[in-house]
C-alpha atoms as a PDB file:
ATOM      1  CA  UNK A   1     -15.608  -4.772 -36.629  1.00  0.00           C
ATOM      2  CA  UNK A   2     -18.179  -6.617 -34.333  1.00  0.00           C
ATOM      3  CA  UNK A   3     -17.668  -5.735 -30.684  1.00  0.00           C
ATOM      4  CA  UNK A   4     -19.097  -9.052 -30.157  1.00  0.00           C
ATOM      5  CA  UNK A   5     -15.854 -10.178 -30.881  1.00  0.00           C
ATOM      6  CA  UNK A   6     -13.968  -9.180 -28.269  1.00  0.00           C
ATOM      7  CA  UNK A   7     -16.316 -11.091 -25.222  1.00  0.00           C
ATOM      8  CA  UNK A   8     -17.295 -14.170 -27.427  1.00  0.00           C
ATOM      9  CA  UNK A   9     -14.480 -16.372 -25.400  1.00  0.00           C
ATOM     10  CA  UNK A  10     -12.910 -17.472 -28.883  1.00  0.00           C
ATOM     11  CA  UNK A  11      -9.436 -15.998 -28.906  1.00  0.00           C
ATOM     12  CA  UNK A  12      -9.634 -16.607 -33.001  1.00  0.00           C
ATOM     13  CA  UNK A  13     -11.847 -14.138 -33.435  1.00  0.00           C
ATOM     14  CA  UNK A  14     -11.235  -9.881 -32.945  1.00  0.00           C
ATOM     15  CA  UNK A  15     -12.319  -6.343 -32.334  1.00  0.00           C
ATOM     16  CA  UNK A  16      -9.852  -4.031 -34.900  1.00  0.00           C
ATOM     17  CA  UNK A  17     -11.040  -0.243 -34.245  1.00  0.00           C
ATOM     18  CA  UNK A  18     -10.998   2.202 -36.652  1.00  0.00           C
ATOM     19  CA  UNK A  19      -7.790   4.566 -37.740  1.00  0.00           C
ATOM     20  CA  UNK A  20      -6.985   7.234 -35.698  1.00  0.00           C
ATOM     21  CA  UNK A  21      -8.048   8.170 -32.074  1.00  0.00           C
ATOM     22  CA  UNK A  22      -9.801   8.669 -29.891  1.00  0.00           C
ATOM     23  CA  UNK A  23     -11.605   4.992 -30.347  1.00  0.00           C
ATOM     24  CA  UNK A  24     -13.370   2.929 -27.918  1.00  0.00           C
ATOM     25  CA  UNK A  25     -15.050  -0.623 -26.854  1.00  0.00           C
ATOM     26  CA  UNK A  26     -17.238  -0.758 -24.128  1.00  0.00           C
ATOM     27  CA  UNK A  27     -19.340  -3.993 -22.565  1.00  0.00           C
ATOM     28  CA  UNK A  28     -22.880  -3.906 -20.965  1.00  0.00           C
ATOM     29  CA  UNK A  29     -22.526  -6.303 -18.088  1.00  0.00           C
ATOM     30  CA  UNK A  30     -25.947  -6.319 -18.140  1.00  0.00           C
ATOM     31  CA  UNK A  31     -27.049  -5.410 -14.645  1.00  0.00           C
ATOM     32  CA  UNK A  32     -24.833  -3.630 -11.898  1.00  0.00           C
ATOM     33  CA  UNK A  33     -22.030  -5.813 -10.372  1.00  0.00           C
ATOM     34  CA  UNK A  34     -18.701  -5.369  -8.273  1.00  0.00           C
ATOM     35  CA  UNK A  35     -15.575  -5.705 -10.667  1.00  0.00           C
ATOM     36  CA  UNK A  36     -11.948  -5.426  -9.823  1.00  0.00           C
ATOM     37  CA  UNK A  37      -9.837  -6.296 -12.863  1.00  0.00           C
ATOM     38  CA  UNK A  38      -9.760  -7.255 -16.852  1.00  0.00           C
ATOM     39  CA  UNK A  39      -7.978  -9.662 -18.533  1.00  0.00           C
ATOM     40  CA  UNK A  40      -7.021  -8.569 -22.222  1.00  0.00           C
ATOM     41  CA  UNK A  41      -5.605 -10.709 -24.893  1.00  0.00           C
ATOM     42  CA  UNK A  42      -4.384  -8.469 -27.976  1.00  0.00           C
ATOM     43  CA  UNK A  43      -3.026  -8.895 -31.470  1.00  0.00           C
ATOM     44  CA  UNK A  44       0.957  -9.156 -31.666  1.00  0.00           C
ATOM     45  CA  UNK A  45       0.793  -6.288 -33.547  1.00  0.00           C
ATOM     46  CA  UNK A  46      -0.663  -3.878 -30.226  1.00  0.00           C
ATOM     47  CA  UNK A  47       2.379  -2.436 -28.424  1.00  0.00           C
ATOM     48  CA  UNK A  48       2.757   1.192 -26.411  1.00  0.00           C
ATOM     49  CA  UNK A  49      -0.670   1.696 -26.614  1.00  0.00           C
ATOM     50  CA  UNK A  50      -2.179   4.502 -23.853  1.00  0.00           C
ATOM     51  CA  UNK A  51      -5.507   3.516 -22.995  1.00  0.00           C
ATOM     52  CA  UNK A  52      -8.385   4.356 -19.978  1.00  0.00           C
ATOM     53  CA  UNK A  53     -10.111   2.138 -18.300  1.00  0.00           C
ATOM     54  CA  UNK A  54     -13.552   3.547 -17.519  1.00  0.00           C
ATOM     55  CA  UNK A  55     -17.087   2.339 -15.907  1.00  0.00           C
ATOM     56  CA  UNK A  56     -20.702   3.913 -16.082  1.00  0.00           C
ATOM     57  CA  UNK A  57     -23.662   2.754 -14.670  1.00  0.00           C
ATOM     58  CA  UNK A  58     -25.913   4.161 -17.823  1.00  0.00           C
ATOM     59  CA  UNK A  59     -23.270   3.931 -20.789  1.00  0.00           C
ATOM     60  CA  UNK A  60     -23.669   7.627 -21.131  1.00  0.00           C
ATOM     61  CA  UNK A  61     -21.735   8.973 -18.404  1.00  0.00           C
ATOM     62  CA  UNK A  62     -17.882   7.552 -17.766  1.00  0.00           C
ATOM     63  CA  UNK A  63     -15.978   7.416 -14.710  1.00  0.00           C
ATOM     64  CA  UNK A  64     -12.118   6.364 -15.422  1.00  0.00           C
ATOM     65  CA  UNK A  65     -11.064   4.039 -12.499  1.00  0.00           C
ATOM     66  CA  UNK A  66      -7.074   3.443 -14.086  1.00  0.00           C
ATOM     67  CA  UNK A  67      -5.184   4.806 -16.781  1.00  0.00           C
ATOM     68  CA  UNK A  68      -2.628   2.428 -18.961  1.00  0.00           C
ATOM     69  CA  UNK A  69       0.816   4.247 -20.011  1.00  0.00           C
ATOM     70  CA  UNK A  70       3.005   0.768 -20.856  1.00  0.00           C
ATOM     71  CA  UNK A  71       4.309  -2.062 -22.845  1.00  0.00           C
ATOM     72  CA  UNK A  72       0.888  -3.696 -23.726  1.00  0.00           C
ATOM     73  CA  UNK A  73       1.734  -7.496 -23.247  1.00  0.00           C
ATOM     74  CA  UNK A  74       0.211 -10.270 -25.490  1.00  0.00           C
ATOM     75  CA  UNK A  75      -2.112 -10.877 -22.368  1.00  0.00           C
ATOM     76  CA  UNK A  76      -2.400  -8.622 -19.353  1.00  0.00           C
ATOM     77  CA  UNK A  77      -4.755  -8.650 -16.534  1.00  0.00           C
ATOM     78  CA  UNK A  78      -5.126  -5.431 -14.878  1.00  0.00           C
ATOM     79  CA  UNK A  79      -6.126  -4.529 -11.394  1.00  0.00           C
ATOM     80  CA  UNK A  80      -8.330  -1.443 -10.279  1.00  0.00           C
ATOM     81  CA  UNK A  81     -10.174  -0.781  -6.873  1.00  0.00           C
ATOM     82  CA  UNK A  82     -13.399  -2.752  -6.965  1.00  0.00           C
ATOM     83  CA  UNK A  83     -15.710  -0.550  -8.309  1.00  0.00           C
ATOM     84  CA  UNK A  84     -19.723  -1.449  -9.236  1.00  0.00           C
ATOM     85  CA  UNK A  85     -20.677  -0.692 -12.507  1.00  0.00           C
ATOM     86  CA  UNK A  86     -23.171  -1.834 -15.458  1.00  0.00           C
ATOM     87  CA  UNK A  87     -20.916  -0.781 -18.022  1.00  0.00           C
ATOM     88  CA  UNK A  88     -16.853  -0.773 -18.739  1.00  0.00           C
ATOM     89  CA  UNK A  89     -15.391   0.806 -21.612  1.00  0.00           C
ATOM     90  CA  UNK A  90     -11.494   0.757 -23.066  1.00  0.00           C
ATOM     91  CA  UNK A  91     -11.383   4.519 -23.702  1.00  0.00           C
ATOM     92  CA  UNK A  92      -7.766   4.695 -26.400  1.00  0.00           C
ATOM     93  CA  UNK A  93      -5.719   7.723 -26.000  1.00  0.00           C
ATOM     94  CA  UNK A  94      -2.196   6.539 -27.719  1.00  0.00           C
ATOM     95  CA  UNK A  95      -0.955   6.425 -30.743  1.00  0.00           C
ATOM     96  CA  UNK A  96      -2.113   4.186 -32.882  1.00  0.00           C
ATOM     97  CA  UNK A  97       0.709   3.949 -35.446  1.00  0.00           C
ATOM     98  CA  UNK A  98      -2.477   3.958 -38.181  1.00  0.00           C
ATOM     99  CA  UNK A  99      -3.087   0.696 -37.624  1.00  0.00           C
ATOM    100  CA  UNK A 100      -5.797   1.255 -35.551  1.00  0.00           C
ATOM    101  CA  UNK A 101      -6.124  -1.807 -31.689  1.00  0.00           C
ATOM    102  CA  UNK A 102      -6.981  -5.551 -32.177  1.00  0.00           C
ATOM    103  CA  UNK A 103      -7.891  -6.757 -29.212  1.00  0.00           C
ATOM    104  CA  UNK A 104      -8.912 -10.822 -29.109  1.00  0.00           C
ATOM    105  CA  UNK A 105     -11.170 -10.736 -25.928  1.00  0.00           C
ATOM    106  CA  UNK A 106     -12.201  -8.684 -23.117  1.00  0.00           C
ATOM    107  CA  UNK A 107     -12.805 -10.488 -20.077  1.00  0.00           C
ATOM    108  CA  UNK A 108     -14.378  -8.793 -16.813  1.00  0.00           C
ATOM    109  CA  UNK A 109     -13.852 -10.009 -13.110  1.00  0.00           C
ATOM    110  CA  UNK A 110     -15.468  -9.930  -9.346  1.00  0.00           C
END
């Protein structure tokens, strides 16, 4: 589904991946700027997912900056040295149960 989805600030609406793995979503911040955490808001059904968190400064070539091995909450905010980037992707490398991830939005902070 639209990736759009995921940054539109309308918890309503969602980014569902494909089956199977790996999958991804990544955001173009649109120029290069200092982040330091994400806030995600998933579907109830998202739980024991394994995940990267990874930033590029062309969208071609990925640095991963934290790796998530929990409990995915409803909504999490997660914290990573600040790190400047133009581009941050969710990289999935769980299981997915065949269900595929449904995550509501993707925020990005300073």
């Amino acid at each position: 589904s639209r990736a759009e989805s995921s940054t539109d600030g309308d918890r309503s609406t969602a980014w569902k991946s494909e089956k199977g793995n790996p999958q991804w979503l990544a955001v173009d911040l649109g120029e290069i700027q200092t982040i330091s955490r994400i806030e995600l808001s998933w579907d109830w059904g998202v739980s024991s997912k394994s995940f990267l968190i990874q930033v590029s400064e062309d969208g071609e070539i990925w640095d991963t900056v934290k790796a998530v091995k929990e409990e995915i909450l409803r909504t999490e905010t997660i914290r990573f040295a600040a790190t400047q980037t133009r581009w941050i992707r969710l990289f999935f490398t769980g299981k997915d149960d065949g269900e595929g991830y449904s995550l509501y939005e993707f925020a990005v902070y300073h």
